[in-house]
Protein backbone atom coordinates (compact mmCIF):
# COMPACT_ATOMS: atom_id res chain seq x y z
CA UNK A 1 -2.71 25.29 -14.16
CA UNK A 2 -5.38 25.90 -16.72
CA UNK A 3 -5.64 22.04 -17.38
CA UNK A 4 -5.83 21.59 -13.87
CA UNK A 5 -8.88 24.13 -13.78
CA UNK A 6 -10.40 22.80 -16.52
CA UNK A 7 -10.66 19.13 -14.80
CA UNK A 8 -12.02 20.45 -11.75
CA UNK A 9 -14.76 22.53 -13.78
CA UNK A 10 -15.47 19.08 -15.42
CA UNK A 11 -15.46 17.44 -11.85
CA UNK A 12 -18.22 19.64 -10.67
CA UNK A 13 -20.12 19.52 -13.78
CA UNK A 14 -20.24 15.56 -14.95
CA UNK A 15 -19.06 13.46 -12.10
CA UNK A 16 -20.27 15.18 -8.82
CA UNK A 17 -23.95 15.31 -10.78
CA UNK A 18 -23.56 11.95 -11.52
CA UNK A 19 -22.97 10.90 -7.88
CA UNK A 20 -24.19 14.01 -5.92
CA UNK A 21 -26.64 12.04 -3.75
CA UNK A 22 -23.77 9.76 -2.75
CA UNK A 23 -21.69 12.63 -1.93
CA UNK A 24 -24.11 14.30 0.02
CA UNK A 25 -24.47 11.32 2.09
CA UNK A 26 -20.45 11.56 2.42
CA UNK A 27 -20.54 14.72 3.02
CA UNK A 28 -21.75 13.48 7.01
CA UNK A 29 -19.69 10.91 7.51
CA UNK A 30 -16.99 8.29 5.90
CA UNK A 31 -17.78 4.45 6.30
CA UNK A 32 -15.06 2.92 4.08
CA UNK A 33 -14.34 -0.71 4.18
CA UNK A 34 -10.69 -1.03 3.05
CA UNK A 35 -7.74 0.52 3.62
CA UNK A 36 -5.75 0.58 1.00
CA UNK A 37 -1.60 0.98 1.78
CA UNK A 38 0.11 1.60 -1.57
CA UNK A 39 3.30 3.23 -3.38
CA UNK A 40 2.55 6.63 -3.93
CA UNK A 41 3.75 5.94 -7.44
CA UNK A 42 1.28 7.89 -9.77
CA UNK A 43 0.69 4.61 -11.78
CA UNK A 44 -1.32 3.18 -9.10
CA UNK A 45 -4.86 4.19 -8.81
CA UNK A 46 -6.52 2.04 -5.65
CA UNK A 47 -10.24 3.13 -7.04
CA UNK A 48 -9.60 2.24 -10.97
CA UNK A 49 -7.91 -0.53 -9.69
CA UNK A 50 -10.83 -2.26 -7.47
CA UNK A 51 -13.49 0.12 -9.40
CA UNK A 52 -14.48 1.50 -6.05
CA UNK A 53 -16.40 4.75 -5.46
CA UNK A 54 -15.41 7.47 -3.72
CA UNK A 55 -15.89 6.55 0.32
CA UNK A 56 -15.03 2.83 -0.07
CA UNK A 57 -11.47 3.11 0.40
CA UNK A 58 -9.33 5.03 3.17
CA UNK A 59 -5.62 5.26 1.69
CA UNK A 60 -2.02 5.48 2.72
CA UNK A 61 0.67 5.98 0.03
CA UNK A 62 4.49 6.11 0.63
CA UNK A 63 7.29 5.25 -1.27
CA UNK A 64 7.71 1.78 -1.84
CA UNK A 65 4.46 0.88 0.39
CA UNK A 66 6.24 0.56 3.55
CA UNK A 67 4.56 -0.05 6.75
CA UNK A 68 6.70 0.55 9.54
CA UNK A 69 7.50 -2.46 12.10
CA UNK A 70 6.66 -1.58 16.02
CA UNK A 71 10.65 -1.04 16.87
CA UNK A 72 10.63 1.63 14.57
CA UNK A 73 7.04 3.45 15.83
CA UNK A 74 8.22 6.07 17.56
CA UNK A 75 9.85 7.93 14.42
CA UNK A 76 7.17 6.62 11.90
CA UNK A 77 4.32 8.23 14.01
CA UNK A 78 2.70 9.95 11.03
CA UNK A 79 2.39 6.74 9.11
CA UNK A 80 1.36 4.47 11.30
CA UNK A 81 -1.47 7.23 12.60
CA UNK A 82 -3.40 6.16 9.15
CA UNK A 83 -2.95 2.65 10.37
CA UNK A 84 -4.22 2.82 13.60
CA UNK A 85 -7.11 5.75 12.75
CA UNK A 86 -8.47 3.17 9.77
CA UNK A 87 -8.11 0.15 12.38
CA UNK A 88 -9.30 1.39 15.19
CA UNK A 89 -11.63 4.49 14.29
CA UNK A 90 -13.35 3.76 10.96
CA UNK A 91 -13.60 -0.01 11.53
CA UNK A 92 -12.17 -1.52 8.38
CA UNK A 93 -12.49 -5.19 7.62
CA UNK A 94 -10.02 -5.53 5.31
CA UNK A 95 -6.02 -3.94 4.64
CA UNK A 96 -4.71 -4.27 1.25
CA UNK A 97 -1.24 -3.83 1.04
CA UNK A 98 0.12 -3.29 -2.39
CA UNK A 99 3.23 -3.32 -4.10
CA UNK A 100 4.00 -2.86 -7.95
CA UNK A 101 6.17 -3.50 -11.33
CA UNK A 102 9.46 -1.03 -12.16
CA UNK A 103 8.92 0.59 -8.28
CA UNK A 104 11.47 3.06 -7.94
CA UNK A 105 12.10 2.89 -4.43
CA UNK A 106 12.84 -1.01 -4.60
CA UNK A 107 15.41 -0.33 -7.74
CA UNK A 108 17.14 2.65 -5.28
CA UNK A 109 17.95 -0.37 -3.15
CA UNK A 110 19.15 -2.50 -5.88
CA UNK A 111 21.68 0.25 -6.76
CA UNK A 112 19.74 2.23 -9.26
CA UNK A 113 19.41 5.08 -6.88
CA UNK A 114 18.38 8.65 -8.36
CA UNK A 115 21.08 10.95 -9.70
CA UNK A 116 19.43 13.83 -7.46
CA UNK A 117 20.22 14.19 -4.06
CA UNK A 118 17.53 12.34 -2.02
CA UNK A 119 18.11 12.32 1.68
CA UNK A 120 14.99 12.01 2.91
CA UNK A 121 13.42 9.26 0.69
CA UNK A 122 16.84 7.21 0.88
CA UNK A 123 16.57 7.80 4.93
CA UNK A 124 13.37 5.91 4.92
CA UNK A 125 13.58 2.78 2.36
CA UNK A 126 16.32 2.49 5.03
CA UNK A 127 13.50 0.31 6.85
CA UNK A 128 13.94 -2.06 3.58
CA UNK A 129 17.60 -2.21 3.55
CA UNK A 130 17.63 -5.77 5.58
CA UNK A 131 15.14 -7.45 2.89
CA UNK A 132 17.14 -5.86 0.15
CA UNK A 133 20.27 -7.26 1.50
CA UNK A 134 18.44 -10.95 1.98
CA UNK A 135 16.95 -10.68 -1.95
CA UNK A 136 20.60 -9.53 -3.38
CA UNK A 137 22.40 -12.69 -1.63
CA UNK A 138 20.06 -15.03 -2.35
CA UNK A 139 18.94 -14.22 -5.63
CA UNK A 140 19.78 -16.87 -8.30
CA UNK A 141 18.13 -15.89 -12.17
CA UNK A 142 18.93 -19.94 -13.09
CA UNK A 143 16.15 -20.48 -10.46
CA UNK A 144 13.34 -18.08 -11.77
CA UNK A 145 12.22 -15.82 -14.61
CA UNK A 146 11.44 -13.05 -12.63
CA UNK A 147 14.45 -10.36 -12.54
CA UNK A 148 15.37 -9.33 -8.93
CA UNK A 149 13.60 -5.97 -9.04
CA UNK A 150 10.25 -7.91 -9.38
CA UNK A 151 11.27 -10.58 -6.44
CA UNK A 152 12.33 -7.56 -3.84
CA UNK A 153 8.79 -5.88 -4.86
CA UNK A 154 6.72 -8.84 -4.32
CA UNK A 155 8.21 -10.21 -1.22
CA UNK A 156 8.35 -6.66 -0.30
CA UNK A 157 5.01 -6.97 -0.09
CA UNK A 158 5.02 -9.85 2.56
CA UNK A 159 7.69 -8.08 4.45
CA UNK A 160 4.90 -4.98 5.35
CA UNK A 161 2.51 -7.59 5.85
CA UNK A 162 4.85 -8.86 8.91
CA UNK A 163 5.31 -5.35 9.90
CA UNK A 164 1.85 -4.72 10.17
CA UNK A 165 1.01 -7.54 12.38
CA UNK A 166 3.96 -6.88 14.58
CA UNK A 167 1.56 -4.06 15.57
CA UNK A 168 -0.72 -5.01 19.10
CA UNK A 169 -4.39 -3.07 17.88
CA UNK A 170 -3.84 -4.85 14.57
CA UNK A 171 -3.00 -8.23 16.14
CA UNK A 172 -6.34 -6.99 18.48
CA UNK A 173 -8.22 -6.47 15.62
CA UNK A 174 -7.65 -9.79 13.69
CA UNK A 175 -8.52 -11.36 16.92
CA UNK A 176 -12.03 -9.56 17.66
CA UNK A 177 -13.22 -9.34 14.90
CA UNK A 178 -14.26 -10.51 10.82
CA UNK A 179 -11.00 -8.91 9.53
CA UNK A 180 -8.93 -9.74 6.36
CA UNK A 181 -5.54 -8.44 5.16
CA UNK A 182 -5.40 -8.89 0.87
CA UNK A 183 -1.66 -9.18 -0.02
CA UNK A 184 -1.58 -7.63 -3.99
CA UNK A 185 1.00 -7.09 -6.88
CA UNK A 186 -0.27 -4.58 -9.86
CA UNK A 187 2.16 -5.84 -12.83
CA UNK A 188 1.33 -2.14 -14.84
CA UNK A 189 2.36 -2.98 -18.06
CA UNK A 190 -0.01 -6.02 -18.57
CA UNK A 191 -2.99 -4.64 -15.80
CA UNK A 192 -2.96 -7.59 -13.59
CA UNK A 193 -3.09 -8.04 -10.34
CA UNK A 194 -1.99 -10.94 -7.99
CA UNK A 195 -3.67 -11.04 -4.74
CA UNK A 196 -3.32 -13.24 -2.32
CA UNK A 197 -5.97 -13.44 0.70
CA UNK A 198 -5.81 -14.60 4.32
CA UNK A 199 -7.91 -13.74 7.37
CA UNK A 200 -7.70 -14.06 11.10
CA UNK A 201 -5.54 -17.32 12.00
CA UNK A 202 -4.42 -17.74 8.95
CA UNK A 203 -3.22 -14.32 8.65
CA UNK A 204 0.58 -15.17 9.40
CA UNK A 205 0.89 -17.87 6.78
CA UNK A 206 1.66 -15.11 4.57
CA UNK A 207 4.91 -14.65 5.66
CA UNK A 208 7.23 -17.44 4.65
């Protein structure tokens, strides 16, 4: 608690001076320009990451980075409410949707599951269990050098991608206006980050 005190005493005295005119002009209103979905992992930092300042980026964070596909809507409500408020509220021109290196939630599904009692988070990387199953049968190490942890958490990736689109205001929104979706994949130990970017029509070639 005390350390915790201590940073928030240092917040207030070095980095709100430092910005205070920008967060008095935040203190009206948000404009950010990205929403970022990521794991909630505490390794992954979306402003370090694109060195953005605070009211640039609007953020979801879940285990494993999941975006719930349309069939599954009605019991992901909370989720997808950051979705559709960043879409279709705040305007922003570009989703990234990013996955990362030694993600728990993609090992649970490879059969490294906690040795705590989990329900809940187990109950909803059910939504991966399909793409799990795909990785595991087709997975053949003679054919890469990536182990199958990092192959489920990349084309994990790709799979919320398709989930995402399979949504109508996003498939509206790609269609009306300048709007880009930013597949990424933070590798932690070395601090790169793949991207890979598509907009509008050629949104969908993404997905393989």
């Amino acid at each position: 608690m005390k350390q915790i005190q201590k940073r928030l005493q240092q917040f207030k005295e070095v980095d709100f001076l430092n910005h205070q005119e920008l967060y008095e002009q935040l203190s009206n209103k948000q404009e950010p320009h990205t929403l970022f979905i990521g794991c909630s992992d505490s390794r992954v930092n979306a402003e370090l990451l694109f060195q953005a300042l605070p009211g640039e980026i609007f953020q979801l964070r879940n285990i494993a980075n999941i975006v719930p596909h349309v069939t599954n809507s009605d019991r992901q409500s909370s989720t997808l409410s950051v979705i559709e408020y960043a879409v279709s509220v705040l305007e922003v021109d570009t989703i990234i949707v990013c996955g990362h290196s030694n993600c728990g939630g993609c090992r649970a599904l490879l059969g490294d599951a906690p040795k705590q009692p989990v329900p809940h988070t187990l109950h909803w990387l059910d939504q991966m269990t399909s793409l799990s199953q795909d990785v595991q049968a087709r997975y053949n190490p003679d054919e890469t050098d990536e182990s199958i942890n990092t192959v489920l958490e990349k084309l994990n990736v790709l799979e919320q991608i398709k989930n995402l689109m399979s949504h109508e205001f996003i498939q509206q929104a790609v269609k009306e206006r300048s709007f880009s979706v930013i597949a990424s994949y933070y590798d932690i130990g070395s601090g790169h980050v793949y991207t890979n970017t598509k907009s509008n029509d050629e949104l969908l070639e993404l997905i393989p």
